[in-house]
C-alpha atoms as a PDB file:
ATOM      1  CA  UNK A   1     -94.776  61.218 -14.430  1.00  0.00           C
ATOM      2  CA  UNK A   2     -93.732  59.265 -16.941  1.00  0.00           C
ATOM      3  CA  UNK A   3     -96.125  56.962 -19.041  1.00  0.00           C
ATOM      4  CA  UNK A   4     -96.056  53.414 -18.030  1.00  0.00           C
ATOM      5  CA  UNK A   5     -95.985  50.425 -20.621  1.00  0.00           C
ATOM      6  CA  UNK A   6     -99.352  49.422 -21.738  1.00  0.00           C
ATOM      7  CA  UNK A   7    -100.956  46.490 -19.852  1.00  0.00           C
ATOM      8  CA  UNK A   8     -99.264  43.811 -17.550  1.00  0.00           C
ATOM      9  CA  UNK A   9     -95.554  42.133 -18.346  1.00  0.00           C
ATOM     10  CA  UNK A  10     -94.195  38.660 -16.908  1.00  0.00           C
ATOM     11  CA  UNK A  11     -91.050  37.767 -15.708  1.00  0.00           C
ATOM     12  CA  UNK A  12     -91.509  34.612 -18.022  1.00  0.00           C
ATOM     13  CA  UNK A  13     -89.015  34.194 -21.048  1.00  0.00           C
ATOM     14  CA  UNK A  14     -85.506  36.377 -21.785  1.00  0.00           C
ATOM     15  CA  UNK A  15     -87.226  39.428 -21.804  1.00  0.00           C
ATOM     16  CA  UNK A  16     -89.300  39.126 -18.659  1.00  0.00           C
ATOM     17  CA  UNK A  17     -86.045  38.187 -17.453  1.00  0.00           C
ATOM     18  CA  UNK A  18     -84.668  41.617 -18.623  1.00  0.00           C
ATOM     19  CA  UNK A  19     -87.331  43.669 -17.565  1.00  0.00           C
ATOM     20  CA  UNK A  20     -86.872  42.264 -14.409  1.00  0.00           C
ATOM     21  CA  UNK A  21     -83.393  43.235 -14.063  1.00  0.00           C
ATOM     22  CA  UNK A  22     -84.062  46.231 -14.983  1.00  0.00           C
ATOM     23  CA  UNK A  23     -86.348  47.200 -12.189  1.00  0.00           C
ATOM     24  CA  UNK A  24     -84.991  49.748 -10.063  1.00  0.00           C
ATOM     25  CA  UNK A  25     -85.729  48.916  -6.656  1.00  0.00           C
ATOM     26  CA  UNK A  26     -84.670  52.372  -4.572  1.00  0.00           C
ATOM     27  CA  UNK A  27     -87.047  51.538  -2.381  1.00  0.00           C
ATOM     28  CA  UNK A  28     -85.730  47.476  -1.734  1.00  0.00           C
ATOM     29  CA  UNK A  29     -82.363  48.861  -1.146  1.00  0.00           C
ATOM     30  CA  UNK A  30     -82.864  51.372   1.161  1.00  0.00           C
ATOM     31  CA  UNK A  31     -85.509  49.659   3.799  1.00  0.00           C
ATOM     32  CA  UNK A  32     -85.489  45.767   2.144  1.00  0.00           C
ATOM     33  CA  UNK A  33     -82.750  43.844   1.027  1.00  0.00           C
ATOM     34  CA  UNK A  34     -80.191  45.682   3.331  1.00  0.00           C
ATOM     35  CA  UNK A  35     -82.003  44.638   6.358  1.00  0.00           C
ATOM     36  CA  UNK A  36     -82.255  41.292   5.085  1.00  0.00           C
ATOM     37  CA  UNK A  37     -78.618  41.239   5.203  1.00  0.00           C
ATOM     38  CA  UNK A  38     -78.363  42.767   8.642  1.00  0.00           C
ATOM     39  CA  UNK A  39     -80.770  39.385  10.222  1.00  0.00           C
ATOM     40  CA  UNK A  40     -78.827  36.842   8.057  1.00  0.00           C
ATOM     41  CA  UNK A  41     -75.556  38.208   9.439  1.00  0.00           C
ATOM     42  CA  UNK A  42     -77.095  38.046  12.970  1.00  0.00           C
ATOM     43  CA  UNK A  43     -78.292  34.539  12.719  1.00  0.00           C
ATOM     44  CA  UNK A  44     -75.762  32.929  10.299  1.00  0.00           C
ATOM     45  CA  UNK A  45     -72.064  31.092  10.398  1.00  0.00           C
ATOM     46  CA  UNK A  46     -69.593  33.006   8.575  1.00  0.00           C
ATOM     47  CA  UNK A  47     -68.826  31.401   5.519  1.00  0.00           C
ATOM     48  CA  UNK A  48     -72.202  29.341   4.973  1.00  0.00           C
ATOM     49  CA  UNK A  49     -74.066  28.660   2.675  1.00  0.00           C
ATOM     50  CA  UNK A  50     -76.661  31.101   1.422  1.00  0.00           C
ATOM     51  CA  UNK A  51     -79.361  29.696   0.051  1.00  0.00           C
ATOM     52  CA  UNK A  52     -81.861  32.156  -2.332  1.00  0.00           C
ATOM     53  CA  UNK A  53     -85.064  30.823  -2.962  1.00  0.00           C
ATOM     54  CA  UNK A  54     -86.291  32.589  -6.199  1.00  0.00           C
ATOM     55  CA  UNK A  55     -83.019  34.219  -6.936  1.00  0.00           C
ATOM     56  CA  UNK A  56     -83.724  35.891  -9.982  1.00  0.00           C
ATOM     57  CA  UNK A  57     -81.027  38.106 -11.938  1.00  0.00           C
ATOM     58  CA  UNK A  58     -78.549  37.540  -8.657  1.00  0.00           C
ATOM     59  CA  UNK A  59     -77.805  41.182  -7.938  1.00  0.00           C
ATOM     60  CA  UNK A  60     -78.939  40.642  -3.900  1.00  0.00           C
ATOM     61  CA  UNK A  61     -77.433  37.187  -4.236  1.00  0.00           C
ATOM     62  CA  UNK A  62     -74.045  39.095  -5.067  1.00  0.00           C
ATOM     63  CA  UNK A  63     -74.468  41.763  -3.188  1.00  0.00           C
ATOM     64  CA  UNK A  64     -75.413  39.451  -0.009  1.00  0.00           C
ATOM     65  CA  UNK A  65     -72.146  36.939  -0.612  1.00  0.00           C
ATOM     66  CA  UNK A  66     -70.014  40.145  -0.586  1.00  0.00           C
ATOM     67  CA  UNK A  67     -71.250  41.425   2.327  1.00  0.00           C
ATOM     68  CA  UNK A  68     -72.066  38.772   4.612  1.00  0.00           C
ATOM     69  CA  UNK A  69     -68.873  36.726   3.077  1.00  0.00           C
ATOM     70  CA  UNK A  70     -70.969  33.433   2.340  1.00  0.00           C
ATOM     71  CA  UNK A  71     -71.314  30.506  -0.274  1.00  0.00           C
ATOM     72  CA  UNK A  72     -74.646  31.171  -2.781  1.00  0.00           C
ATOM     73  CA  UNK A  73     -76.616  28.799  -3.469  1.00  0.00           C
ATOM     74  CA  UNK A  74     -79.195  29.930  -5.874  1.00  0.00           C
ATOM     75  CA  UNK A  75     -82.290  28.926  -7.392  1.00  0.00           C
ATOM     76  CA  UNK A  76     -85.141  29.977  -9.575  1.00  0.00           C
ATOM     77  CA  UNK A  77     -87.794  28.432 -12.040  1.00  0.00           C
ATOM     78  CA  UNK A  78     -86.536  30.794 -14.545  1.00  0.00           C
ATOM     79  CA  UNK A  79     -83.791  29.514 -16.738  1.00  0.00           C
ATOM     80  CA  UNK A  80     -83.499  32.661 -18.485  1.00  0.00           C
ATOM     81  CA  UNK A  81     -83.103  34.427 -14.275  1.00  0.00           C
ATOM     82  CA  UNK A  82     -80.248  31.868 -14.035  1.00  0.00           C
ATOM     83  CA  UNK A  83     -78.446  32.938 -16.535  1.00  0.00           C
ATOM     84  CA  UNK A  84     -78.423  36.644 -15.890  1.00  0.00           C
ATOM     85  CA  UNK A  85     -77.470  35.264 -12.263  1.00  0.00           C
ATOM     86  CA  UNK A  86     -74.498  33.712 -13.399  1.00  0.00           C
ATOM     87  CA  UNK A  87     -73.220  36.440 -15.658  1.00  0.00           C
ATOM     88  CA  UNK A  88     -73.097  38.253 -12.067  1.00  0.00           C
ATOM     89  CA  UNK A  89     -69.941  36.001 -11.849  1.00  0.00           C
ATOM     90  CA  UNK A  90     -70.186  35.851  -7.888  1.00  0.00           C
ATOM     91  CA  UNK A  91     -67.260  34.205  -6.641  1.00  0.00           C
ATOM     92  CA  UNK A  92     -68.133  30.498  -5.167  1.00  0.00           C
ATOM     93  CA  UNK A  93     -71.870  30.576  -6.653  1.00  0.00           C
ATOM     94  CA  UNK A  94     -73.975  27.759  -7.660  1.00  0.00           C
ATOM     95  CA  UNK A  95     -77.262  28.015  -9.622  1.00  0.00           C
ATOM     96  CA  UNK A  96     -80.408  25.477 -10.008  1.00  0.00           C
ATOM     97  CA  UNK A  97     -83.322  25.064 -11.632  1.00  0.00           C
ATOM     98  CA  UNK A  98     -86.366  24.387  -9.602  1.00  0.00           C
ATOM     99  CA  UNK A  99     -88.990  22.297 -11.309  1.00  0.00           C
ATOM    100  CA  UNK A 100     -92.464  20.747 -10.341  1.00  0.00           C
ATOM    101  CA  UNK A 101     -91.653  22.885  -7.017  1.00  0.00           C
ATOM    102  CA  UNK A 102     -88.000  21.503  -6.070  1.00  0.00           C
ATOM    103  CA  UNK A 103     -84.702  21.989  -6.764  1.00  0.00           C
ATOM    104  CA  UNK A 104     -83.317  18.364  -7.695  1.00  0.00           C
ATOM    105  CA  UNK A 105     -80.006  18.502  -7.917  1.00  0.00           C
ATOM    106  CA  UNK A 106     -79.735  19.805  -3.899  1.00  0.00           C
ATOM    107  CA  UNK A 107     -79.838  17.491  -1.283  1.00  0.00           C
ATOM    108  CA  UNK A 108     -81.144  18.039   2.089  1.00  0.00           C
ATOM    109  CA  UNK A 109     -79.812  20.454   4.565  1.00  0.00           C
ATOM    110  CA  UNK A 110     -77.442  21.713   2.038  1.00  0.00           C
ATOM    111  CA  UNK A 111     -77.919  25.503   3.249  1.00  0.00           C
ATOM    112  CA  UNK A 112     -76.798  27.231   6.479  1.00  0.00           C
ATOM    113  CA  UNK A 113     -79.574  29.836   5.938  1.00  0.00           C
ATOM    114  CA  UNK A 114     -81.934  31.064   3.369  1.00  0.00           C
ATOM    115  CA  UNK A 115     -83.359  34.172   2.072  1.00  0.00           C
ATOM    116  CA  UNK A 116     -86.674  34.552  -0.483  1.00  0.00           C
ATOM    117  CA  UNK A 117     -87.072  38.111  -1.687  1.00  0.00           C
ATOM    118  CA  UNK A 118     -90.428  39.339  -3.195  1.00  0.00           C
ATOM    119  CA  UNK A 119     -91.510  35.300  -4.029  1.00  0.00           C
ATOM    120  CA  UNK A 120     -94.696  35.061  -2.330  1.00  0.00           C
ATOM    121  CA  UNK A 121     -96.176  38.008  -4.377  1.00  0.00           C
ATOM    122  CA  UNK A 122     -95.929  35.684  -7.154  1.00  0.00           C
ATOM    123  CA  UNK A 123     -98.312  32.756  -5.269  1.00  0.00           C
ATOM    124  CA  UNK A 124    -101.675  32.299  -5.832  1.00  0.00           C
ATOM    125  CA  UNK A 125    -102.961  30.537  -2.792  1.00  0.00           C
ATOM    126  CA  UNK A 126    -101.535  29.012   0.177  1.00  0.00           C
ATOM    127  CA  UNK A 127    -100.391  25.687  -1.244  1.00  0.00           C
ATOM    128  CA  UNK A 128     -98.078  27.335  -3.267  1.00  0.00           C
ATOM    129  CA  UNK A 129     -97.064  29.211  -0.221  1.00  0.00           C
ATOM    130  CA  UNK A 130     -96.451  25.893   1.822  1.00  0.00           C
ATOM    131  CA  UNK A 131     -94.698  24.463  -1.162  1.00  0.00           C
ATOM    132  CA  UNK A 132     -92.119  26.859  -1.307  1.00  0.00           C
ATOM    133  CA  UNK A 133     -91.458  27.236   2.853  1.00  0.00           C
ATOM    134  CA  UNK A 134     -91.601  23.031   2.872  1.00  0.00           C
ATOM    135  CA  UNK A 135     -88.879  23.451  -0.282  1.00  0.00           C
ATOM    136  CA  UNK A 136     -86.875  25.802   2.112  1.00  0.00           C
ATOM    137  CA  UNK A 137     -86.790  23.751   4.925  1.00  0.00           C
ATOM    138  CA  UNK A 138     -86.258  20.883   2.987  1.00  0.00           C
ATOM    139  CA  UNK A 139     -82.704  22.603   1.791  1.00  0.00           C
ATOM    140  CA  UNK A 140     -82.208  23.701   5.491  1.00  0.00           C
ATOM    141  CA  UNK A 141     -80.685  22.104   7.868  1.00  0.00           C
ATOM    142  CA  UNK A 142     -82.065  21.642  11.419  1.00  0.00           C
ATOM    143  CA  UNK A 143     -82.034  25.256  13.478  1.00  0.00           C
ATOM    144  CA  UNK A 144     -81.287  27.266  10.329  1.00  0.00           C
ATOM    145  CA  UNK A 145     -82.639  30.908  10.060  1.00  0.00           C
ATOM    146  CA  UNK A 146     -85.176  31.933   6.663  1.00  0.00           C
ATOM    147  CA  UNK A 147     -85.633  35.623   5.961  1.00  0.00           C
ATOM    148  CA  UNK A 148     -88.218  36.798   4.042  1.00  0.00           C
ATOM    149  CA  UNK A 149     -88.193  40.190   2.468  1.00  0.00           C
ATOM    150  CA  UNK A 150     -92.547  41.072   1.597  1.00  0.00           C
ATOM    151  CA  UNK A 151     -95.081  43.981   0.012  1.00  0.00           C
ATOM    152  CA  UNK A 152     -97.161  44.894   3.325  1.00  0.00           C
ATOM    153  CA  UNK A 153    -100.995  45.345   1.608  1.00  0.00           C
ATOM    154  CA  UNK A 154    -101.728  47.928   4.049  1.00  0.00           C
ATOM    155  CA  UNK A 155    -100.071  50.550   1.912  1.00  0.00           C
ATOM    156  CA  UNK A 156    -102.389  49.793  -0.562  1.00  0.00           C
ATOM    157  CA  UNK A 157    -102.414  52.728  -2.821  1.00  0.00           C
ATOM    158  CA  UNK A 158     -99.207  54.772  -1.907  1.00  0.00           C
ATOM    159  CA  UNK A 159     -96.392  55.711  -4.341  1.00  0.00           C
ATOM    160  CA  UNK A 160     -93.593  55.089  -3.069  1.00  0.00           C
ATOM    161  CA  UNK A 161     -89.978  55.979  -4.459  1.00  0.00           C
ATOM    162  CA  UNK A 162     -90.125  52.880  -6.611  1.00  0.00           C
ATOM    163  CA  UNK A 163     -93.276  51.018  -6.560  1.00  0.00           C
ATOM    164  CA  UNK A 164     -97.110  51.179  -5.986  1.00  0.00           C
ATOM    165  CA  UNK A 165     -98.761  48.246  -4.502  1.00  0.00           C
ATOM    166  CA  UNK A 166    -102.711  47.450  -4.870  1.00  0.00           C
ATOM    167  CA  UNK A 167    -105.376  50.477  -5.213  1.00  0.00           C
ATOM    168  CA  UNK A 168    -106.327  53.211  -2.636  1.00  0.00           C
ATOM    169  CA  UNK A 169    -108.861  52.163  -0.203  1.00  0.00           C
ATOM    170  CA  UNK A 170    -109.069  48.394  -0.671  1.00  0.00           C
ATOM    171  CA  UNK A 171    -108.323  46.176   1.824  1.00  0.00           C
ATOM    172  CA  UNK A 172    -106.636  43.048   0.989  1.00  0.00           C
ATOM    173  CA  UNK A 173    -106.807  39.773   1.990  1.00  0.00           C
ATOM    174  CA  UNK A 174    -104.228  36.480   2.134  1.00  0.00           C
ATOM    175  CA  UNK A 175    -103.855  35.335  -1.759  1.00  0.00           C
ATOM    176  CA  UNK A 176    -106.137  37.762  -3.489  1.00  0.00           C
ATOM    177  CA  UNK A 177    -105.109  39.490  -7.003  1.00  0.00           C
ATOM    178  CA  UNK A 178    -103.100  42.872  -6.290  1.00  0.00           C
ATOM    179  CA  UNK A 179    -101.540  44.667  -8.999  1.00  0.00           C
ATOM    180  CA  UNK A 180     -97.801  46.279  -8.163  1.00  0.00           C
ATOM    181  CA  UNK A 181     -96.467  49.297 -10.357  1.00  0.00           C
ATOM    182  CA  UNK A 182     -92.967  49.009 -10.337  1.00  0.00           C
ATOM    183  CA  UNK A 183     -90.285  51.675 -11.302  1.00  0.00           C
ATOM    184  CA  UNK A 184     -87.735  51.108 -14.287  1.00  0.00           C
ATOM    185  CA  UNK A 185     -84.682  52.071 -14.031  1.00  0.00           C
ATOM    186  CA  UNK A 186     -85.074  54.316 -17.343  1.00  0.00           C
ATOM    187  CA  UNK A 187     -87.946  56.199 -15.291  1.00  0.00           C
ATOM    188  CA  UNK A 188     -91.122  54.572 -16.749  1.00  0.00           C
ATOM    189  CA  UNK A 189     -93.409  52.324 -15.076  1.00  0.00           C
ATOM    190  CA  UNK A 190     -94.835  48.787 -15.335  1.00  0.00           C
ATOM    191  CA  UNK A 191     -97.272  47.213 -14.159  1.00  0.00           C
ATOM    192  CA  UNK A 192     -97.615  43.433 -12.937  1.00  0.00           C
ATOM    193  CA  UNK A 193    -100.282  41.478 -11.587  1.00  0.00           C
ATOM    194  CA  UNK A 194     -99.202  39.818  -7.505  1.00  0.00           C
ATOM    195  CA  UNK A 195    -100.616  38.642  -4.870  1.00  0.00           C
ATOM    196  CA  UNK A 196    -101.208  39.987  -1.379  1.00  0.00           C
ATOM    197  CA  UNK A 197     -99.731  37.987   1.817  1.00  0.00           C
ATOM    198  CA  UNK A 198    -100.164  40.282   4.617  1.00  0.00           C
ATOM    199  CA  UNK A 199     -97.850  39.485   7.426  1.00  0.00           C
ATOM    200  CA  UNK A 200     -99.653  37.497   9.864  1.00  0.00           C
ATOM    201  CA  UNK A 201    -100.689  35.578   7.263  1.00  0.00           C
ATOM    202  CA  UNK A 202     -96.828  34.494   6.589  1.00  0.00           C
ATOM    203  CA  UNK A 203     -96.289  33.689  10.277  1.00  0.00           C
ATOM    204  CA  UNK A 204     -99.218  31.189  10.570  1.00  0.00           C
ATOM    205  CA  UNK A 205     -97.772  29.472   6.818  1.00  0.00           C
ATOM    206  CA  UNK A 206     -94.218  29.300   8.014  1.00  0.00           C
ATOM    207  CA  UNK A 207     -95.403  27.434  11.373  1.00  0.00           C
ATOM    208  CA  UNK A 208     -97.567  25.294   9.193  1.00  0.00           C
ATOM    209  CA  UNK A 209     -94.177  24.108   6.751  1.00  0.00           C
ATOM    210  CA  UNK A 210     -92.206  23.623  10.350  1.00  0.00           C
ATOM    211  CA  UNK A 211     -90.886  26.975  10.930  1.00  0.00           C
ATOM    212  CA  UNK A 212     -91.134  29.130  14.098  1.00  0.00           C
ATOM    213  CA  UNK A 213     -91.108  32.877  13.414  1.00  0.00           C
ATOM    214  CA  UNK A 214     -88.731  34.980  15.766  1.00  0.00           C
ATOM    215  CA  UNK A 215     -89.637  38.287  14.316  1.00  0.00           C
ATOM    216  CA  UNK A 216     -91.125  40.639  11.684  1.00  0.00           C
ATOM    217  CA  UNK A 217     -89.871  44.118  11.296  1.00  0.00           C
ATOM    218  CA  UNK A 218     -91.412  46.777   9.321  1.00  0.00           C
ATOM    219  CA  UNK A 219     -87.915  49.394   8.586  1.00  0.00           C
ATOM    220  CA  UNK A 220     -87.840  52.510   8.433  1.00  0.00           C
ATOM    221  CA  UNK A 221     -85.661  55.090   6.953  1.00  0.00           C
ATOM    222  CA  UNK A 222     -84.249  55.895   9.839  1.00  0.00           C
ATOM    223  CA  UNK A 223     -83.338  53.016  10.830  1.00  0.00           C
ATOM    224  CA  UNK A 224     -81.217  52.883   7.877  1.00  0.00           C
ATOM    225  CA  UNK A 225     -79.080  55.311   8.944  1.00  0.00           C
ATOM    226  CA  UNK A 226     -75.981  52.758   9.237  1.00  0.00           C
ATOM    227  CA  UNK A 227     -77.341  50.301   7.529  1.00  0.00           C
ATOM    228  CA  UNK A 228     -78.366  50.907   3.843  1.00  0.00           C
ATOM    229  CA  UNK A 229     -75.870  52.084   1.583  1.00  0.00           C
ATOM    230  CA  UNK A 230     -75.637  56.229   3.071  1.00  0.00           C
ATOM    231  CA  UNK A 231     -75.032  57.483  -0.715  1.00  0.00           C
ATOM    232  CA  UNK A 232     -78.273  55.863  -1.055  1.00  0.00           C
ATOM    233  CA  UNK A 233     -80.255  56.561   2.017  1.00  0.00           C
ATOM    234  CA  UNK A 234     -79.715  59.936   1.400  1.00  0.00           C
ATOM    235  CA  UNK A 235     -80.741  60.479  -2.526  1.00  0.00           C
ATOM    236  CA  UNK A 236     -84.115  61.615  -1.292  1.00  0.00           C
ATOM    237  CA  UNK A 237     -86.727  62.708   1.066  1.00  0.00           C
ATOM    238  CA  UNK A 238     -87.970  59.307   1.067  1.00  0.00           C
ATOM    239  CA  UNK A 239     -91.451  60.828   2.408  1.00  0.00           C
ATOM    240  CA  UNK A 240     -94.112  58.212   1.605  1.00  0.00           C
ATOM    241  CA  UNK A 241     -91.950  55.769   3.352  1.00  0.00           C
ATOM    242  CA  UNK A 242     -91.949  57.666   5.963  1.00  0.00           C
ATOM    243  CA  UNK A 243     -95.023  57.638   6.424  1.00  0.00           C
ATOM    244  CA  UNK A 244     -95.781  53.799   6.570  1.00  0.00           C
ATOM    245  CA  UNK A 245     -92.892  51.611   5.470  1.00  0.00           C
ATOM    246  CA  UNK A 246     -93.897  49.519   2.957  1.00  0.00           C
ATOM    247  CA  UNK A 247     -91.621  46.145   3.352  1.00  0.00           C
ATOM    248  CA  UNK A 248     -91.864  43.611   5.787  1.00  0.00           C
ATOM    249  CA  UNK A 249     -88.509  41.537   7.061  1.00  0.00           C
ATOM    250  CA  UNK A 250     -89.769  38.027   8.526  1.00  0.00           C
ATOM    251  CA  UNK A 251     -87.228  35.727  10.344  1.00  0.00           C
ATOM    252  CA  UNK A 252     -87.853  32.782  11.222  1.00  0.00           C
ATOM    253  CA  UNK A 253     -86.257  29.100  12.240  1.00  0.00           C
ATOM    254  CA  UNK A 254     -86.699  25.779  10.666  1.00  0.00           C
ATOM    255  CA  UNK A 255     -87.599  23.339  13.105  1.00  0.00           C
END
C-alpha cells in the first residue's frame, strides 16, 4: 500500500483546500453522493434552488445542478473552498461565506432543498450539530427536504475502496474523536482527525433544530446498479462495501 503522509492535515488554508480536492472519493460516488441525488430529485421542484451546506471545492455541487437541473446555492467557512467552487464555473451558481455559524448575505427560506455532505464529521459536540441543522432550516423554506450524506462508526476499522474510518474494535459514541484515512487521488493516504455521529444520533438532532426525519438508508452496491455512474460501479469488486456499507443517506423535512 502506499505510504500515507506523516501525521494529520486540515482542510484550513489554500492547501487544505487542495488536498481536499484532491481526495478521491470512489467510494462517495458509487454508494454516497449519487444517492443523495436520487432523494433530492424525489423530494425537490425542478429548477430550485439547491442549497449545499459546507460545499467545499463544488464538484457534487456541479455535478448535482447538472443532474437534478437546479439553482446552487453554496456555502462554506472556507474562503479558499469557495474559490475552487467557483472555478467549477457551474452555470447559475452562487457562493457564500458562512461566518460565526451563518451565512449573512442569504435570507430566509431562500432554498427549495438542501444537501450537507460529510459536515458533521467535522463537529465536535452537539451544539455545533444544532447550529448547523438550525442554519439549514433557517435557509429553508417551510416543508423543504435536507439530505445528509454521513461515515456510519460501525465500520470502524474497515478499508474500504477509498477511506478507513476509526480503529478496529472500538465502538464509538455521538461526538467522540475518530480518525478517517482518506484516499488521494495520486494513491497515497492521509489521515484526518473527525468525529463520529452515528445515525440515530442525527435523527434525534435534526428533530431537535425542527426537522422530522423520513428516512435513512444505508446503499449498497447493488443498489447502484442504475444509479451510480455504471463505468464507475463497475471499476471494482467493491468487496468491503459489500460487506457493510459504510455511508448513511438521511432525509429529512424542515418543519
Amino acid at each position: 500500500m502506499p505510504q500515507e503522509p506523516a501525521g494529520e492535515r486540515a482542510w484550513a488554508g489554500r492547501e487544505g483546500a487542495r488536498a481536499f480536492a484532491a481526495v478521491d472519493a470512489a467510494t462517495d460516488w458509487l454508494v454516497g453522493y449519487p444517492f443523495v441525488f436520487r432523494a433530492l430529485a424525489e423530494n425537490s421542484p425542478a429548477g430550485g434552488a439547491l442549497l449545499d451546506f459546507g460545499c467545499g471545492p463544488g464538484r457534487v455541487a456541479d455535478r448535482a445542478a447538472r443532474r437534478l437541473g437546479m439553482r446552487i446555492i453554496g456555502v462554506d467557512t472556507s474562503p479558499e473552498m469557495l474559490v475552487l467552487a467557483r472555478q467549477q464555473n457551474t452555470p447559475g451558481a452562487e457562493y457564500h461565506l458562512v461566518t460565526g455559524g451563518r451565512a449573512d448575505e442569504l435570507p430566509d427560506a431562500c432554498a427549495d432543498a438542501a444537501m450537507c455532505n460529510h459536515v458533521l464529521a467535522s463537529l465536535p459536540d452537539e451544539q455545533a450539530v444544532l447550529g448547523v441543522f438550525g442554519e439549514i432550516h433557517r435557509l429553508l423554506r417551510p416543508g423543504a427536504p435536507l439530505v445528509l450524506l454521513t461515515t456510519d462508526p460501525a465500520g470502524s476499522g474497515i478499508e474500504y475502496a477509498s477511506l478507513r474510518v476509526g480503529e478496529p474494535g472500538v465502538t464509538y459514541h455521538p461526538g467522540q474523536p475518530m480518525t478517517v484515512r482518506l484516499r488521494r487521488t495520486d494513491g497515497t493516504w492521509q489521515t484526518m482527525p473527525n468525529h463520529a455521529w452515528p445515525p440515530a444520533a442525527i435523527s434525534g438532532l435534526l428533530e431537535r433544530a425542527g426537522f422530522t426525519t423520513t428516512a435513512q438508508h444505508h446503499p449498497t452496491p447493488d443498489e447502484a446498479e442504475g444509479v451510480a455512474d455504471p463505468e464507475h460501479a463497475h471499476s471494482r469488486d467493491w468487496a468491503a462495501e459489500r460487506r457493510l456499507p459504510p455511508l448513511v443517506v438521511t432525509v429529512a423535512t424542515r418543519a
